[in-house]
Protein backbone atom coordinates (compact mmCIF):
# COMPACT_ATOMS: atom_id res chain seq x y z
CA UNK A 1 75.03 74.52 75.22
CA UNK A 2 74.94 77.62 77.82
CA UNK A 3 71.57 77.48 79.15
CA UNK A 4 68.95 80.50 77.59
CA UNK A 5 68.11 81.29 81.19
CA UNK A 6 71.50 81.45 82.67
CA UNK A 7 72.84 83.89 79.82
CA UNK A 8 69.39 86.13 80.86
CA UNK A 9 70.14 86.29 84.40
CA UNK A 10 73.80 86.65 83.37
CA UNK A 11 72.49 89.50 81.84
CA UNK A 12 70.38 91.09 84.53
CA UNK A 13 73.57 90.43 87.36
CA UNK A 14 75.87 92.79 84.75
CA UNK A 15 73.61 95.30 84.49
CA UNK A 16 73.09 95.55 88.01
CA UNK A 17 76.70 95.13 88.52
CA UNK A 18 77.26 98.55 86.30
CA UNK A 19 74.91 100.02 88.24
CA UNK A 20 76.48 99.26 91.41
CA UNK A 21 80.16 100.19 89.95
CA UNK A 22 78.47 104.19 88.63
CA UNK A 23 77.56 104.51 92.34
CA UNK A 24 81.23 103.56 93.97
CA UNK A 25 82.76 105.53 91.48
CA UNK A 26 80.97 108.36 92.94
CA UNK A 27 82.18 107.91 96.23
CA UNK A 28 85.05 110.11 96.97
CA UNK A 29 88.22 108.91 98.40
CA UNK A 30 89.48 108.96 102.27
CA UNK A 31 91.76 111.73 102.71
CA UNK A 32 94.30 111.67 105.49
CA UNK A 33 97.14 113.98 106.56
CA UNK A 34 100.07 112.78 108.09
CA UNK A 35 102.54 114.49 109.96
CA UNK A 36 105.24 116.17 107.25
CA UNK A 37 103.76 114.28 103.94
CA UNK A 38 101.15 115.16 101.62
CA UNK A 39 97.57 115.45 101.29
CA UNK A 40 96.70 112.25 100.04
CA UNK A 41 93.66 109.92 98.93
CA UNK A 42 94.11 106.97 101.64
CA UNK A 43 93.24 103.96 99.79
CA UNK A 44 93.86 99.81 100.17
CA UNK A 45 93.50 99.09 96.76
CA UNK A 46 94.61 100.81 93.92
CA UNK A 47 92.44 100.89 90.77
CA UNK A 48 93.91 103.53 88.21
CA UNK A 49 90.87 106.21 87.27
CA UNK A 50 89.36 106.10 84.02
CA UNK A 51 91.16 108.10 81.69
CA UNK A 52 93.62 108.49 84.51
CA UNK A 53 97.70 108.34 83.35
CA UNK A 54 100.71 107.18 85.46
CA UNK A 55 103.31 110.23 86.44
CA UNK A 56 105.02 108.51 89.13
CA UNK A 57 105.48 105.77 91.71
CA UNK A 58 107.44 105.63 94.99
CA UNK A 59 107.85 103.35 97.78
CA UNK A 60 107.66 105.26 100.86
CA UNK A 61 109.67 103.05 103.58
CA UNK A 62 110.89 104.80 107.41
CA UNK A 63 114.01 103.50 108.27
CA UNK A 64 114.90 104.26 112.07
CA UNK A 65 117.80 101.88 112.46
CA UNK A 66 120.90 101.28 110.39
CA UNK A 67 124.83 100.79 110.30
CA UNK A 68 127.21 103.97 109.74
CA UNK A 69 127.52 103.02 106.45
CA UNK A 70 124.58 103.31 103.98
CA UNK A 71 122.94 99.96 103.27
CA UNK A 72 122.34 99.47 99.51
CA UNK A 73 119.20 97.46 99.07
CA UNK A 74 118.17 95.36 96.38
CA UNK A 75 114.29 95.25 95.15
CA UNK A 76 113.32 92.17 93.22
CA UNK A 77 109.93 90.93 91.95
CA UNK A 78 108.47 87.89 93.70
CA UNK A 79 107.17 85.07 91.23
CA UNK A 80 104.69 83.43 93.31
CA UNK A 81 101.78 83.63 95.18
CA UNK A 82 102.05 84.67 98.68
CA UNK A 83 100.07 85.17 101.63
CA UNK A 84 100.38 85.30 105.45
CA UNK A 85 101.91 83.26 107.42
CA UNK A 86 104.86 83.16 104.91
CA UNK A 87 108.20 82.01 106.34
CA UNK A 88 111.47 82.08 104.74
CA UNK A 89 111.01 78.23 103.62
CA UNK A 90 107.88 78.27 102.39
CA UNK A 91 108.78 81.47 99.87
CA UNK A 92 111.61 79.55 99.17
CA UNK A 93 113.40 82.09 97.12
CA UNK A 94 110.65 82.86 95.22
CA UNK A 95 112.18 86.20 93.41
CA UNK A 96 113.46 86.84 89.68
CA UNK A 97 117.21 87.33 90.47
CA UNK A 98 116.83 90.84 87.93
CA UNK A 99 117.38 94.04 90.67
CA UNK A 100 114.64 96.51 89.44
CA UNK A 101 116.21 99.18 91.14
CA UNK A 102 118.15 99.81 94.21
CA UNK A 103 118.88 102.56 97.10
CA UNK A 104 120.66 103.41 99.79
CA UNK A 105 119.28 102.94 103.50
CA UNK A 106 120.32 106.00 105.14
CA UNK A 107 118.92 108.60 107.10
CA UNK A 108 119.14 112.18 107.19
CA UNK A 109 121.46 113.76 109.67
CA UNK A 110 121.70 110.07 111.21
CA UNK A 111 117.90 110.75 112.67
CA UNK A 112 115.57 108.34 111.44
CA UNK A 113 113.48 109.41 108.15
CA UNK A 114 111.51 108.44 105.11
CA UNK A 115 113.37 106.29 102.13
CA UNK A 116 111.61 106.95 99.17
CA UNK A 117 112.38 104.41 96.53
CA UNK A 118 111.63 105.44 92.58
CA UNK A 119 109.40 102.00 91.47
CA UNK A 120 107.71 103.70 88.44
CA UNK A 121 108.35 101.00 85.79
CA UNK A 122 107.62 98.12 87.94
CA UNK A 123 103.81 99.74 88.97
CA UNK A 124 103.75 100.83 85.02
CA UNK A 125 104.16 96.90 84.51
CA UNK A 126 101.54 96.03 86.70
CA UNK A 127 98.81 98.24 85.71
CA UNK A 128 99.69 96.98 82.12
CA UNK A 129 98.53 93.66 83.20
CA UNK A 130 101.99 92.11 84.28
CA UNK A 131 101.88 89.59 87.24
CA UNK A 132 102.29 91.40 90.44
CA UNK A 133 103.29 89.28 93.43
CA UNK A 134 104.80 92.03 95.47
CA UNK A 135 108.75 92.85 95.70
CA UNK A 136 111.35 91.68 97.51
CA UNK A 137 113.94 93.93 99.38
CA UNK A 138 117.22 92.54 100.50
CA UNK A 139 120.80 93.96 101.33
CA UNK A 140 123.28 94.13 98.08
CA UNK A 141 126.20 93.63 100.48
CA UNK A 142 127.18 91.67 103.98
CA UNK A 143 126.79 94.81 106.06
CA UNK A 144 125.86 94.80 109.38
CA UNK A 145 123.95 95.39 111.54
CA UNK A 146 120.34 95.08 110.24
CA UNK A 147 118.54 98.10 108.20
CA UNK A 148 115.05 98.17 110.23
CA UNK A 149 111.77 99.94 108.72
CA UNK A 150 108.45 100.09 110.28
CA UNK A 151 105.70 97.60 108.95
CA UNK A 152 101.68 97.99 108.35
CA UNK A 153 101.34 96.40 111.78
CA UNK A 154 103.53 98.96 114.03
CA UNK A 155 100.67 100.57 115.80
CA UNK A 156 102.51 103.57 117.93
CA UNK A 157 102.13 106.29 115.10
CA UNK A 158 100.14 104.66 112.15
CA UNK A 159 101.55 107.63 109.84
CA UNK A 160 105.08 105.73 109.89
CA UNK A 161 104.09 102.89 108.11
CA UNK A 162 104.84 102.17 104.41
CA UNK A 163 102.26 102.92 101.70
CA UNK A 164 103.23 103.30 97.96
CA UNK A 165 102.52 106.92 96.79
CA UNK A 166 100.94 106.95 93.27
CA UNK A 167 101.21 110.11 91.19
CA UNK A 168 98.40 110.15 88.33
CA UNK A 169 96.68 112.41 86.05
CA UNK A 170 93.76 111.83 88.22
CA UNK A 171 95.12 113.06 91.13
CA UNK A 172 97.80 111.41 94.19
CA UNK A 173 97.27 108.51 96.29
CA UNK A 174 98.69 106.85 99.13
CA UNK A 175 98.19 103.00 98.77
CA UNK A 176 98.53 100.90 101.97
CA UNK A 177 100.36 97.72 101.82
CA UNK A 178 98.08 94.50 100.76
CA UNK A 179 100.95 92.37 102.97
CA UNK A 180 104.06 93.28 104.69
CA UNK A 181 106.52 90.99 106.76
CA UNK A 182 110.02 89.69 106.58
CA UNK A 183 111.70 86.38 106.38
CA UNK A 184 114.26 85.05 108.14
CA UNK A 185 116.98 82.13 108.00
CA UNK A 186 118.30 81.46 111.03
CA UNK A 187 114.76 80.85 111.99
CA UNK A 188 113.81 79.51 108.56
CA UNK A 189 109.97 77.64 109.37
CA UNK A 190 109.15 80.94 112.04
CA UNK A 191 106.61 83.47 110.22
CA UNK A 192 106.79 87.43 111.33
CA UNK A 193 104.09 88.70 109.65
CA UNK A 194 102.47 90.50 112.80
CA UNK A 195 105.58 92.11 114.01
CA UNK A 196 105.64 96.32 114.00
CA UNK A 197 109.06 95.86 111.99
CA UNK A 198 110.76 95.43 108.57
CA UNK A 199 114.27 93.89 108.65
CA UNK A 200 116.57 93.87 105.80
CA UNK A 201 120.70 92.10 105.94
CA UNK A 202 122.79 90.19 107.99
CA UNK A 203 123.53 88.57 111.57
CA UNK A 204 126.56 86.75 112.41
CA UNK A 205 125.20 84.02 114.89
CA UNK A 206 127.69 81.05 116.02
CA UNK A 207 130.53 82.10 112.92
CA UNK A 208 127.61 81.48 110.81
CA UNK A 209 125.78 84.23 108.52
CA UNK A 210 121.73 84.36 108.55
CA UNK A 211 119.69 86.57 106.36
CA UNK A 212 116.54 88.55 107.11
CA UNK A 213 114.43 89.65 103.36
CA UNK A 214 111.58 92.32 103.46
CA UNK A 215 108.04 90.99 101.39
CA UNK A 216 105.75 93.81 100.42
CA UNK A 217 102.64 93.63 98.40
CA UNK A 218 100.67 96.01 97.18
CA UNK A 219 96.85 95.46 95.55
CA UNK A 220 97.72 97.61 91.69
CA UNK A 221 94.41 97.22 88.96
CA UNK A 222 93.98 98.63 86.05
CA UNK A 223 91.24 100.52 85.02
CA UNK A 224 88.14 98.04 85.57
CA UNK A 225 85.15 97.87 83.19
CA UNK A 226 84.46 98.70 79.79
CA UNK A 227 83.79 95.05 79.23
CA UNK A 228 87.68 94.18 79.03
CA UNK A 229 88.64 90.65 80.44
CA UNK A 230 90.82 89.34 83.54
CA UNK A 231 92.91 86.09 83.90
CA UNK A 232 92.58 83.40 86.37
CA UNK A 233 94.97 84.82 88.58
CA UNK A 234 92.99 87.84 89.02
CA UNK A 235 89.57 85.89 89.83
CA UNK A 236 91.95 83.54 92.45
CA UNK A 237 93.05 86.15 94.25
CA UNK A 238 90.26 88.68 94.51
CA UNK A 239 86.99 85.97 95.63
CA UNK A 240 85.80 86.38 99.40
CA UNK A 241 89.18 84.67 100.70
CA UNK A 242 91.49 87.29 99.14
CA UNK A 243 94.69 88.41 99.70
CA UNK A 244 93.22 91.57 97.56
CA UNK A 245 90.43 93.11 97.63
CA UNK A 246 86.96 91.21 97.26
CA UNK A 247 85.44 91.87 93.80
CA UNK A 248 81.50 91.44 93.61
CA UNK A 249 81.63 89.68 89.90
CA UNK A 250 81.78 86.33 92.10
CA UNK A 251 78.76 87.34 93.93
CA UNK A 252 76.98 87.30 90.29
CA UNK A 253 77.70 83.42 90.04
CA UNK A 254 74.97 80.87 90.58
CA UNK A 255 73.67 79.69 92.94
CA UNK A 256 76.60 80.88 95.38
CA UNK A 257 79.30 82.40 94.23
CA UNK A 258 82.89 81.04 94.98
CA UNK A 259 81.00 78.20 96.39
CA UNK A 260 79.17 77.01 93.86
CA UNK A 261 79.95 73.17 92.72
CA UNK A 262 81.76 73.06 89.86
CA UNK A 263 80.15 70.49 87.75
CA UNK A 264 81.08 67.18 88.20
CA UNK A 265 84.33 67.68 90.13
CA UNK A 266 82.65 67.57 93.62
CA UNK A 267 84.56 70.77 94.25
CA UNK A 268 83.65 74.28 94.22
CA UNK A 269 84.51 77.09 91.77
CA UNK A 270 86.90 78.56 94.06
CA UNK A 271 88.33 74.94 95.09
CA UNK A 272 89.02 74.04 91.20
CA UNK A 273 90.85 77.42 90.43
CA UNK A 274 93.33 76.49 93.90
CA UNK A 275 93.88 72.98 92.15
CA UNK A 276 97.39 72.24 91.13
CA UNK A 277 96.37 70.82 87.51
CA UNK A 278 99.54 68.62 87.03
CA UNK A 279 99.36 68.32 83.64
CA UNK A 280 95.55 67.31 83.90
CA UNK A 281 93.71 69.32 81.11
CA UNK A 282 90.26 68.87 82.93
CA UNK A 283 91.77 71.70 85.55
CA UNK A 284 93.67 73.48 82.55
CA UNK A 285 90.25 74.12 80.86
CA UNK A 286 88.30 74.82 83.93
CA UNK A 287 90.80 77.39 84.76
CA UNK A 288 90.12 79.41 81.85
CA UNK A 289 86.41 78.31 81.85
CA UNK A 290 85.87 79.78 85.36
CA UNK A 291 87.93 83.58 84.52
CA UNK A 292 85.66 83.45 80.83
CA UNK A 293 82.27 83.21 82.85
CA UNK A 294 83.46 85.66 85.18
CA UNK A 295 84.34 87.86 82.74
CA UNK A 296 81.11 87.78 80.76
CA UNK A 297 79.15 88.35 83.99
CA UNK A 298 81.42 91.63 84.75
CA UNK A 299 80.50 92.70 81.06
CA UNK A 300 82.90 91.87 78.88
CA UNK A 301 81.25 91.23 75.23
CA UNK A 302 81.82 86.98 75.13
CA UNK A 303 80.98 86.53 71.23
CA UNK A 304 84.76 85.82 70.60
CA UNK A 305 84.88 82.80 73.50
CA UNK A 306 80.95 82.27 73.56
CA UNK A 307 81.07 78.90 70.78
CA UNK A 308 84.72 77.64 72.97
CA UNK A 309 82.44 78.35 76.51
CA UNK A 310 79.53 76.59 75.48
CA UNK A 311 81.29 73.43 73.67
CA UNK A 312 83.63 73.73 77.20
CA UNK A 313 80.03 73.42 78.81
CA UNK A 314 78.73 69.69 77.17
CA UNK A 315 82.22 68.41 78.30
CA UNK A 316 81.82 69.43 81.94
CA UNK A 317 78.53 68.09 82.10
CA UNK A 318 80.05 64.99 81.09
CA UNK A 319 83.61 64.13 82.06
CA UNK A 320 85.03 63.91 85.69
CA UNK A 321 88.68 65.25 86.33
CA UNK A 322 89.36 61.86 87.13
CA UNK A 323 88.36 60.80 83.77
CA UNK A 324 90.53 63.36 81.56
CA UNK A 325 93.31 62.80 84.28
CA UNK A 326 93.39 59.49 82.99
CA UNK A 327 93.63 59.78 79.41
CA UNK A 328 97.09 59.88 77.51
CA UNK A 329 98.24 62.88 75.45
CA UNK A 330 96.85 61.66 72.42
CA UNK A 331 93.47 60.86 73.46
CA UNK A 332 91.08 62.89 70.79
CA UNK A 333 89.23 63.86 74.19
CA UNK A 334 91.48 65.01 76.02
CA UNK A 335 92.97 67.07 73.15
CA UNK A 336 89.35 68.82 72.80
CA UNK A 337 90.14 70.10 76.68
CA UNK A 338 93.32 71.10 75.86
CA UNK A 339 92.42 73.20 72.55
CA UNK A 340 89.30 75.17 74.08
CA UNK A 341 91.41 75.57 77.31
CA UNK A 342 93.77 78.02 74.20
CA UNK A 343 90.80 79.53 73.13
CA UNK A 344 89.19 80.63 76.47
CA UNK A 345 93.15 81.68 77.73
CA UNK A 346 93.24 83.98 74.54
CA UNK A 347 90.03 85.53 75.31
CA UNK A 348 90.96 85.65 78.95
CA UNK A 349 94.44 87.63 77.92
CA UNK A 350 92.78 89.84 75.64
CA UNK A 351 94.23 88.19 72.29
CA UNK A 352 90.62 87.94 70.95
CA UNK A 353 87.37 89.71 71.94
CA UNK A 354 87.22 93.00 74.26
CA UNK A 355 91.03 93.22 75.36
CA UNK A 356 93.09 92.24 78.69
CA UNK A 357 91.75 95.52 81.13
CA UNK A 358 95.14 97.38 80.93
């Protein structure tokens, strides 16, 4: 069973955690004004206020070199993980072939200017918990030459860089990317994610035609606390190694956080939730095992996963993954891992106990 002492400190950690989260809240946000936009509140990450409604979402892009005719581009959600360096084999296509919306790449008078791209639904998706990976940008059409934007990394006038400008009831806010590059395939296994530019289209090289795709990410939460609950995928990407931001709940995990060994698995938290589980269910419990404790030390109420965590517990402390990776299908064992594995991924999604935090 979950140790007595473990669910006090548990206990101590979330209240100083709330503590801790009253205090940032009361921080106000980094204003900035650039040249010809808005005054905005500057921020990396993107957590929508308490209370706080959605009026609008738009991708802010400058665009500075194009053909005559306009360019219409294509945004698509990416269905992976991603991260720097990225390269156009290792994304490998990674993008639901569904446009969510497209534009035309065109500036104003022919001088270069700001594209402003309408992506309301998409950030409406991912603020209701949807799986956000970033979008995709490519050309509709074989036009060239290449549409060109500036990145996060062009450092000449920082206030022509992208940012995604969120519209709420709260009050406006101009997100900076998480990630920005593009991908190329004429130089397929090359990654340009420090270069000042954004490419989108196509280059005729040797009668041959070779793409370049824009990747943009941006780090979208929903409202945090109020003891809801947050999936694997949200724990994986926000420990000490990123890609978003780093959220303190780890820091709350004994003895040491992200690094703490994971029982018998001679790997750390951190390095079980990065392990492909290939159809092991030792790694398809842990997965949900690891997100449930994090959850309950960020506050959500565990009563609804609490019996599943602790029964999860006895067969950590006594199974290796090597073990369940071993066993067949219908091995009474391994069927235990599999059915608390659906009970912790319910609580985890909000199906039972507090609710997913959307």
């Amino acid at each position: 069973m979950f140790k007595h002492t473990k669910k006090v400190l548990a206990s101590l950690f979330i209240l100083a955690g709330i503590t801790l989260f009253i205090s940032c809240q009361e921080q106000q946000p980094v204003a900035t004004n650039d040249a010809g936009q808005m005054n905005l509140s500057k921020v990396s990450s993107f957590i929508m206020p308490p209370g706080a409604t959605l009026l609008s979402a738009n991708l802010k892009l400058y665009a500075w070199s194009f053909a005559t005719n306009p360019h219409t581009i294509e945004i698509h959600s990416i269905t992976k993980d991603w991260n720097c360096p990225v390269t156009w084999n290792s994304f490998a296509a990674a993008y639901n072939p569904t446009v969510t919306t497209t534009f035309n790449m065109r500036p104003v008078n022919g001088s270069p200017d700001w594209n402003s791209i309408d992506i309301t639904d998409t950030v409406q998706a991912w603020l209701d918990g949807g799986t956000n990976y970033g979008l995709l940008l490519k050309n509709q059409d074989i036009i060239q030459p290449l549409g060109k934007w500036w990145s996060n990394e062009y450092a000449v006038d920082p206030t022509l860089r992208p940012y995604l400008e969120i519209v709420t009831t709260a009050g406006t806010f101009k997100v900076e990317p998480l990630i920005d590059t593009y991908i190329y395939s004429l130089d397929a296994s090359n990654s340009y994610c420090t270069e000042p530019e954004l490419y989108v289209g196509f280059i005729a090289w040797d009668q041959t035609l070779y793409e370049k795709q824009t990747l943009i990410r941006f780090d979208i939460e929903p409202t945090p606390g109020g003891g809801c609950t947050l999936t694997p995928g949200y724990w994986k990407t926000h420990s000490i190694y990123g890609p978003a931001p780093y959220d303190d709940t780890w820091a709350l995990l004994l003895p040491s956080g992200e690094t703490s060994p994971f029982f018998l698995s001679t790997k750390t938290y951190f390095q079980v939730l990065k392990t492909s589980p290939a159809g092991n269910a030792y790694y398809i419990l842990s997965f949900q095992y690891i997100a449930a404790e994090l959850n309950f030390l960020n506050g959500a109420d565990p009563s609804a996963a609490q019996e599943a965590f602790d029964d999860a517990t006895e067969l950590f402390e006594l199974y290796t993954p090597a073990a369940i990776g071993a066993m067949k299908g219908s091995n009474p064992i391994r069927q235990q891992f599999v059915a608390l594995a659906t009970i912790l991924n319910n609580y985890n999604n909000g199906l039972i106990g507090p609710g997913h935090c959307d």
